[in-house]
N, C-alpha and C. Protein backbone atom coordinates (compact mmCIF):
# COMPACT_ATOMS: atom_id res chain seq x y z
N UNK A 1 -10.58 20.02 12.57
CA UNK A 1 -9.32 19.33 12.72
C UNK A 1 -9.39 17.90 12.18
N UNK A 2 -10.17 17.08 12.51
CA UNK A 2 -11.11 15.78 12.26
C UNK A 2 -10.34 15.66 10.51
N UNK A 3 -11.42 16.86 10.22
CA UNK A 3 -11.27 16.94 8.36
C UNK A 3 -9.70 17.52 7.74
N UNK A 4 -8.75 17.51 8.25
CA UNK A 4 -7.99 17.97 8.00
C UNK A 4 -6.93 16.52 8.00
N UNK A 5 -6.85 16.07 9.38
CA UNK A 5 -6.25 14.66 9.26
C UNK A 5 -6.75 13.75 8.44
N UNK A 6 -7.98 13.98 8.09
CA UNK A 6 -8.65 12.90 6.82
C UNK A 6 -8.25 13.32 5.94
N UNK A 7 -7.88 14.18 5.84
CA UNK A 7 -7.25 14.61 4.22
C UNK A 7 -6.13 14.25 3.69
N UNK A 8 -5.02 14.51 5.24
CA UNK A 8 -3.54 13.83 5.53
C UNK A 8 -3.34 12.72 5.60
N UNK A 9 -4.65 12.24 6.11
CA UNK A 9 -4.13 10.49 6.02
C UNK A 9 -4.63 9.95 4.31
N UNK A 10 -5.72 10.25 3.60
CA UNK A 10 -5.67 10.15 1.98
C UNK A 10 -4.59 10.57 1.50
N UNK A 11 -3.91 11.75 1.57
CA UNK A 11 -2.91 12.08 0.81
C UNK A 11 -1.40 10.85 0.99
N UNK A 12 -1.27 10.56 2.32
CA UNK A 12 -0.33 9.96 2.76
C UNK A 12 -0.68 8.46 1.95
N UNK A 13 -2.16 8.15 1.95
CA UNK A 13 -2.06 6.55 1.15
C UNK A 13 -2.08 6.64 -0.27
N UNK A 14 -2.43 8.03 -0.61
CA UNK A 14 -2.16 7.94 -2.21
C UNK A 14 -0.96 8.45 -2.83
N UNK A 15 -0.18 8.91 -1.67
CA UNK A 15 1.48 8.80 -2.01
C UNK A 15 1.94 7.70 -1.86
N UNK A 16 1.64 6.33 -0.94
CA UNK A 16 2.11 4.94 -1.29
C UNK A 16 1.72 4.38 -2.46
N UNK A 17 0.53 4.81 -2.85
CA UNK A 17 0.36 4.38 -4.08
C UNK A 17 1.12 4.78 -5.13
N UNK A 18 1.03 5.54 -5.12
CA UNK A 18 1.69 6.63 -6.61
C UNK A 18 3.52 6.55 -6.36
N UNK A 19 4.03 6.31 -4.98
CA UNK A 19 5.11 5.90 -5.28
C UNK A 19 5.67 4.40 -5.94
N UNK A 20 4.36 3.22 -5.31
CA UNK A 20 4.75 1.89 -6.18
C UNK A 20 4.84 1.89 -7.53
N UNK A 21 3.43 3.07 -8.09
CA UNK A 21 2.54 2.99 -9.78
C UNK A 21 4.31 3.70 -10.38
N UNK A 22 5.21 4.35 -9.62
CA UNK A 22 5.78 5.27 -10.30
C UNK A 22 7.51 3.84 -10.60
N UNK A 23 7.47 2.92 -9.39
CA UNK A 23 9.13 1.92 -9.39
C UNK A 23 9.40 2.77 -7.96
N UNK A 24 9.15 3.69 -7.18
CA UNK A 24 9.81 4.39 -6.02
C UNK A 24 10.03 4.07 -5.32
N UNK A 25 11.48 2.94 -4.92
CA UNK A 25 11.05 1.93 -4.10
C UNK A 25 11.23 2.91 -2.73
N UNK A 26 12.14 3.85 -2.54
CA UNK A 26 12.86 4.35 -1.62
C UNK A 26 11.37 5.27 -1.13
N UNK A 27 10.50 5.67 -1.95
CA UNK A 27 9.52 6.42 -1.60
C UNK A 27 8.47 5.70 -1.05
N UNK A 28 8.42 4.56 -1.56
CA UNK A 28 7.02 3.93 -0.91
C UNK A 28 7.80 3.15 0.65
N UNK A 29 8.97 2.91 0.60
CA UNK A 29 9.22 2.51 2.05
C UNK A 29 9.39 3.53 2.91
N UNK A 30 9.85 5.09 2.54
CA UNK A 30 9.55 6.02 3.78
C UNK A 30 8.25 6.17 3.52
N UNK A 31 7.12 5.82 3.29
CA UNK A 31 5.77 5.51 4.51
C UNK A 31 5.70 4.71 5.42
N UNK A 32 6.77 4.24 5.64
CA UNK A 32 6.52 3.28 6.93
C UNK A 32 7.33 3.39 8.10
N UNK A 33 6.50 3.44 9.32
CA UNK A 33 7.94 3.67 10.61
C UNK A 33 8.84 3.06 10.42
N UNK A 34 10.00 2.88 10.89
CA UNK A 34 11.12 2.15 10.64
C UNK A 34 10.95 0.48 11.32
N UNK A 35 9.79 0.37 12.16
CA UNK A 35 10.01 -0.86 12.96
C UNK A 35 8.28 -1.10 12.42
N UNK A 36 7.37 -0.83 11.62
CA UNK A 36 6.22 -0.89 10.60
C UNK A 36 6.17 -2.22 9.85
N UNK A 37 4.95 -2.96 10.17
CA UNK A 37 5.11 -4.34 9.74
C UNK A 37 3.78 -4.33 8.60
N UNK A 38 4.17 -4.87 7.75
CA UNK A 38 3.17 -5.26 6.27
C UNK A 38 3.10 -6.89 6.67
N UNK A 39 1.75 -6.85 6.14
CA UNK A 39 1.21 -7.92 6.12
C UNK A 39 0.03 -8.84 4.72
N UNK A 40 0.48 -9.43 3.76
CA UNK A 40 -0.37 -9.74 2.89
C UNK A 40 -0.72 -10.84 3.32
N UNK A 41 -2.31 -10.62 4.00
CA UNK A 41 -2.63 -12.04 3.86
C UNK A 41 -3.04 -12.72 3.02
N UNK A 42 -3.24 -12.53 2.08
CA UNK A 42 -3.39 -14.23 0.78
C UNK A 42 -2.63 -14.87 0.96
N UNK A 43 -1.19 -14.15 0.58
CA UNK A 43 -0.06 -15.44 0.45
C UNK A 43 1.17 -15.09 2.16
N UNK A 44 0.14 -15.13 3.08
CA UNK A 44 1.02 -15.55 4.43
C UNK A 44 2.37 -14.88 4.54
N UNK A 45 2.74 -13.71 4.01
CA UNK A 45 3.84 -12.47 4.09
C UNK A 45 3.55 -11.68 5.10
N UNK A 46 4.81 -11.82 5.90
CA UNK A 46 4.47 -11.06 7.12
C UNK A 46 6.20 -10.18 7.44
N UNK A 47 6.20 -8.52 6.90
CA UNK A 47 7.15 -7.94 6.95
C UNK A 47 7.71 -7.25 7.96
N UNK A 48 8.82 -6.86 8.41
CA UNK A 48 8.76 -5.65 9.83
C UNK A 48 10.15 -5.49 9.73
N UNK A 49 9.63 -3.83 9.48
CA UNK A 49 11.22 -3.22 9.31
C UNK A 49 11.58 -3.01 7.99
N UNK A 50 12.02 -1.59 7.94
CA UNK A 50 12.57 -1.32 6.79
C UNK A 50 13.56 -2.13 5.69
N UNK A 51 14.64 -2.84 6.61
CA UNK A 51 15.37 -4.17 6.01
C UNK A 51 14.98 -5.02 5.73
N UNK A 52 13.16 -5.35 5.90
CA UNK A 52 12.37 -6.27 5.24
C UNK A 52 11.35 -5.71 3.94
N UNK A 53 11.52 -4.75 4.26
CA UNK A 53 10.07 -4.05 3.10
C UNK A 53 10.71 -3.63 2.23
N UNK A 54 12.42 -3.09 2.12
CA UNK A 54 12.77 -2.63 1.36
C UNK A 54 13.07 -3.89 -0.08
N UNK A 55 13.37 -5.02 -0.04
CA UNK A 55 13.94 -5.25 -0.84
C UNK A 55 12.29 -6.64 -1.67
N UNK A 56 11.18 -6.66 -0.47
CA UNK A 56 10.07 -7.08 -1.39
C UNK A 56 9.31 -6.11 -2.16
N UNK A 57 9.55 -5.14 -1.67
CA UNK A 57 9.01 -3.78 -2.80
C UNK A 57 10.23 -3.38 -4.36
N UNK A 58 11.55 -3.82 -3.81
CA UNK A 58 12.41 -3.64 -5.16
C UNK A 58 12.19 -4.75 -6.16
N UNK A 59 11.85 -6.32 -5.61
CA UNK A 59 11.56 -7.22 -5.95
C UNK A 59 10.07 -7.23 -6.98
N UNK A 60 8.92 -6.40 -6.18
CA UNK A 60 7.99 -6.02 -7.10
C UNK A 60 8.15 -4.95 -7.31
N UNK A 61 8.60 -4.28 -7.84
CA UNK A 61 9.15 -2.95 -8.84
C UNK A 61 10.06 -3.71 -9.76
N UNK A 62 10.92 -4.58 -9.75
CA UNK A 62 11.25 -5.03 -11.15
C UNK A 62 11.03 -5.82 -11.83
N UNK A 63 9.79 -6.80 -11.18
CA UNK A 63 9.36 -7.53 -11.72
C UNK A 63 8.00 -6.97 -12.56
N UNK A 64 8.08 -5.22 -12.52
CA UNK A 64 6.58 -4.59 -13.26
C UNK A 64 7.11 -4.09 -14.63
N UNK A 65 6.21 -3.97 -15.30
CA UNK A 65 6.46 -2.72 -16.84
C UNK A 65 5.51 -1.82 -16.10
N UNK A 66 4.36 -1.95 -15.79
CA UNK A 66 3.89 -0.90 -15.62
C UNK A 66 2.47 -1.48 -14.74
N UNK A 67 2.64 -0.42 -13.23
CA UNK A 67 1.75 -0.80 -12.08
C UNK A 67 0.63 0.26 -12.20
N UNK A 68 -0.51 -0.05 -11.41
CA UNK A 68 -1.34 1.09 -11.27
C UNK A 68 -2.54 0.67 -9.75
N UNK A 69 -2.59 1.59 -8.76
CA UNK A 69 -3.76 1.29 -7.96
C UNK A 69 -4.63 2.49 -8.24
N UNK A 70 -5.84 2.05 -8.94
CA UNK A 70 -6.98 2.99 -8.42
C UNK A 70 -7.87 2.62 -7.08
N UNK A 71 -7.95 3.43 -6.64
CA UNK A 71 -8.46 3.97 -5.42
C UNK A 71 -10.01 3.81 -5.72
N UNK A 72 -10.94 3.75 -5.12
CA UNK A 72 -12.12 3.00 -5.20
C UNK A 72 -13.29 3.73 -4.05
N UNK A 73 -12.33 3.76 -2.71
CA UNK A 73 -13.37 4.06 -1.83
C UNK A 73 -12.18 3.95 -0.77
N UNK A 74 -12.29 5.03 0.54
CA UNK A 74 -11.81 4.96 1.25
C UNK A 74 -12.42 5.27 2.54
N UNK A 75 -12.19 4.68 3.57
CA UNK A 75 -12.86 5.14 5.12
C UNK A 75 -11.91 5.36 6.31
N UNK A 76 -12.20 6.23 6.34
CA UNK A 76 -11.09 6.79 7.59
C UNK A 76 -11.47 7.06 8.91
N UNK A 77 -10.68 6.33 9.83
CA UNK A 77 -11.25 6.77 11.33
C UNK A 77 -9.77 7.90 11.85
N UNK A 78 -10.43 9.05 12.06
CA UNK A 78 -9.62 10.00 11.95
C UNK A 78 -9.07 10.29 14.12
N UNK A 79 -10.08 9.21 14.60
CA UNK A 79 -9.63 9.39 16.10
C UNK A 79 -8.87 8.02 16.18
N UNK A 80 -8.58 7.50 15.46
CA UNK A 80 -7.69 6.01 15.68
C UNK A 80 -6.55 6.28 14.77
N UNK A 81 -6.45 6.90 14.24
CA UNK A 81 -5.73 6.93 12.85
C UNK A 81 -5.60 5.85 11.65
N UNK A 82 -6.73 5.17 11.49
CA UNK A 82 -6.54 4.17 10.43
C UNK A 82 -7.58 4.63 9.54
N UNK A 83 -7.16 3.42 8.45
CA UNK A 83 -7.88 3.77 7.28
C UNK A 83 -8.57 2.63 6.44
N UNK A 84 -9.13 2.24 5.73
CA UNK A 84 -9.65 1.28 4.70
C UNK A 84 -9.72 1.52 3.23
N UNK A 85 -9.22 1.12 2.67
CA UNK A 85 -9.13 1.59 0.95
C UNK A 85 -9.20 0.48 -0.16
N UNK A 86 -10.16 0.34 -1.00
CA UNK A 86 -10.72 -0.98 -1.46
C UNK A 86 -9.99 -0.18 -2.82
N UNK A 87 -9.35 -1.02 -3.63
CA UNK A 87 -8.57 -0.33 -4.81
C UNK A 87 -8.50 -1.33 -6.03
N UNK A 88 -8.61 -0.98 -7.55
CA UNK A 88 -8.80 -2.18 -8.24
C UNK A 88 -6.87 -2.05 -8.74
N UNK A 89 -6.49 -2.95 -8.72
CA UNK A 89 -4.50 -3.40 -8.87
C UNK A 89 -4.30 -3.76 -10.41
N UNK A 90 -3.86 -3.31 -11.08
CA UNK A 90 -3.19 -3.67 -12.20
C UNK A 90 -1.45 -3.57 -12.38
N UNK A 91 -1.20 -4.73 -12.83
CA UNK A 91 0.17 -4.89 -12.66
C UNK A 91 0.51 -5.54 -14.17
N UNK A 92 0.86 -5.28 -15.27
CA UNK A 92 1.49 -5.35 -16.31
C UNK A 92 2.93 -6.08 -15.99
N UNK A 93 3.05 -7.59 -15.48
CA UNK A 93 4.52 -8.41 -15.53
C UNK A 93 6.08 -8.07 -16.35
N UNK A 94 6.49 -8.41 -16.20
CA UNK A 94 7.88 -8.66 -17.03
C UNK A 94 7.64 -9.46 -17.28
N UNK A 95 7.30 -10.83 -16.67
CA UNK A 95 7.55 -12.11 -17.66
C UNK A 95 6.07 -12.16 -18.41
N UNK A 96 5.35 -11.14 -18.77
CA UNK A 96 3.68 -11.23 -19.47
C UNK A 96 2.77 -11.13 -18.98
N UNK A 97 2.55 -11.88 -18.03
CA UNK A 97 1.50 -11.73 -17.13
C UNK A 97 0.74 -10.70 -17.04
N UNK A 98 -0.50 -10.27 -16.71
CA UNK A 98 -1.07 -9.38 -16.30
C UNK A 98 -1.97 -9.57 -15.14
N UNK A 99 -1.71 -8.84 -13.66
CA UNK A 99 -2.68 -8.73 -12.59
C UNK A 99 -3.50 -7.74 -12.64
N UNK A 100 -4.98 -7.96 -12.52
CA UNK A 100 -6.19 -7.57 -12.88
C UNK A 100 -7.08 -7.88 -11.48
N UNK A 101 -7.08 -7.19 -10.52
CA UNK A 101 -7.44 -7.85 -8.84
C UNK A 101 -8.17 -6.41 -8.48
N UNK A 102 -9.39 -7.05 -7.95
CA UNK A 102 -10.21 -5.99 -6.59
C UNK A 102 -9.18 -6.61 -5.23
N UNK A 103 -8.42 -5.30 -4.50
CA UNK A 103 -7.73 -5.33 -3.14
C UNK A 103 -8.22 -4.57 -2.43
N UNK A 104 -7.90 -5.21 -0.97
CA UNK A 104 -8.82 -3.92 0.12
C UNK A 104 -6.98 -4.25 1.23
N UNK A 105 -6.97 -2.79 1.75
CA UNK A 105 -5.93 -2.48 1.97
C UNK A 105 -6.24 -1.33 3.96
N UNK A 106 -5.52 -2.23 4.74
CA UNK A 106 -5.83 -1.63 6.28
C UNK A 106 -4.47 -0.45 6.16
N UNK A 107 -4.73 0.33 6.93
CA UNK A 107 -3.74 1.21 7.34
C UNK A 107 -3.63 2.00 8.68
N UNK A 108 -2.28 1.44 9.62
CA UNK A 108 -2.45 2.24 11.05
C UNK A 108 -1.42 3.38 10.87
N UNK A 109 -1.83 4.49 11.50
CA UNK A 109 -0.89 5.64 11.42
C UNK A 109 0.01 5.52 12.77
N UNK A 110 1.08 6.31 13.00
CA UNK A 110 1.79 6.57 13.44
C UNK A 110 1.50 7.66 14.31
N UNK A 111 2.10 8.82 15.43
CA UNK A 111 1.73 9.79 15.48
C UNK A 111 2.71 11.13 14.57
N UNK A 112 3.76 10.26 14.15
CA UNK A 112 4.72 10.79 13.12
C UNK A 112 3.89 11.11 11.84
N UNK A 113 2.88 10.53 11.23
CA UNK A 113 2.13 9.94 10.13
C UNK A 113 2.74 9.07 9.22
N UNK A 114 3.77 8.53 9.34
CA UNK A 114 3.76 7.24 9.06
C UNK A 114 3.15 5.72 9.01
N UNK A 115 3.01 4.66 8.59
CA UNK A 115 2.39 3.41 8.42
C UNK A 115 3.10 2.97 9.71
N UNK A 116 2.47 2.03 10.80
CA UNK A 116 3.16 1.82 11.88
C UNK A 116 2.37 -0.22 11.48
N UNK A 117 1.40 -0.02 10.89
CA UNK A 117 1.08 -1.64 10.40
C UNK A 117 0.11 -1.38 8.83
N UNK A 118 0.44 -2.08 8.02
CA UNK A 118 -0.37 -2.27 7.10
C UNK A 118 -0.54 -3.76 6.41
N UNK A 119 -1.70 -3.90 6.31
CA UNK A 119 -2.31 -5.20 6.14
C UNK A 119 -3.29 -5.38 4.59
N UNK A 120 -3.43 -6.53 3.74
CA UNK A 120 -3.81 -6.49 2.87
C UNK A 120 -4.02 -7.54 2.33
N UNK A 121 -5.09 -7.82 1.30
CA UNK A 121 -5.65 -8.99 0.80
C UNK A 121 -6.10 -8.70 -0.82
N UNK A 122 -5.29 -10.09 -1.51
CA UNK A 122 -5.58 -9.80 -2.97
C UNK A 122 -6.64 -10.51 -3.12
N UNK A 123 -7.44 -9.69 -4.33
CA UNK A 123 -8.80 -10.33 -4.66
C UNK A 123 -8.98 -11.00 -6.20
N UNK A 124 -10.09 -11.27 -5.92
CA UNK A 124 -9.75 -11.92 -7.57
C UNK A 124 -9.89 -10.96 -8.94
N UNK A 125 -10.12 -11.58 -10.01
CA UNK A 125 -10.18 -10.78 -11.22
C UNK A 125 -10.92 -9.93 -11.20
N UNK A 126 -10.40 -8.66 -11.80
CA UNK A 126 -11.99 -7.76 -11.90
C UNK A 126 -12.48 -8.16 -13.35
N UNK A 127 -14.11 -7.77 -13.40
CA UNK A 127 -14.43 -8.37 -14.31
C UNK A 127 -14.83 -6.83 -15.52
């Protein structure tokens, strides 16, 4: 059973992923309970609630040409429901830019399986 929710909870974070890499804004916010708070700590963003996550995720979705998280390593505690996922971020700007970052990324489940908190920290350049 153990191995089965570990599987559900990977699949569930690499559908947040693959919904940002894709512009989904509507997809990457149903991973989150409706009252589910994001948290980036580098830059002191602290979200809760769908009427908050929805429109900093449309905000970075149009500010991309083209996103990508690879996935790196993940650890799952399958009797708590959280997770750890160290991922390298590439983000191709609109205005030029390019983000090139090692991120490590918390995740609490729900008993729905939804994101009920997720927390995160940008890293520097990969080299």
């Amino acid at each position: 059973m153990a191995r089965d929710r570990n599987f559900y909870i990977e699949a569930v974070v690499r559908g947040y992923f693959g919904a940002m890499d894709s512009g989904d804004v509507d997809g990457t916010v149903a991973c989150f309970a409706p009252d589910a708070t994001l948290t980036w700590e580098s830059n002191n963003v602290r979200l809760t609630g769908h009427d908050e996550l929805r429109p900093f995720f449309a905000e970075l979705c149009a500010g991309t040409n083209a996103m990508a998280h690879e996935v790196t390593n993940f650890v799952v505690d399958t009797d708590k429901g959280t997770c750890a996922v160290e991922i390298i971020y590439r983000n191709e700007r609109t205005d030029g830019t390019l983000a090139d970052m090692a991120n490590c990324n918390f995740f609490d489940f729900g008993a729905d399986g939804k994101f009920t908190r997720v927390r995160f920290w940008s890293g520097g350049s990969v080299d």
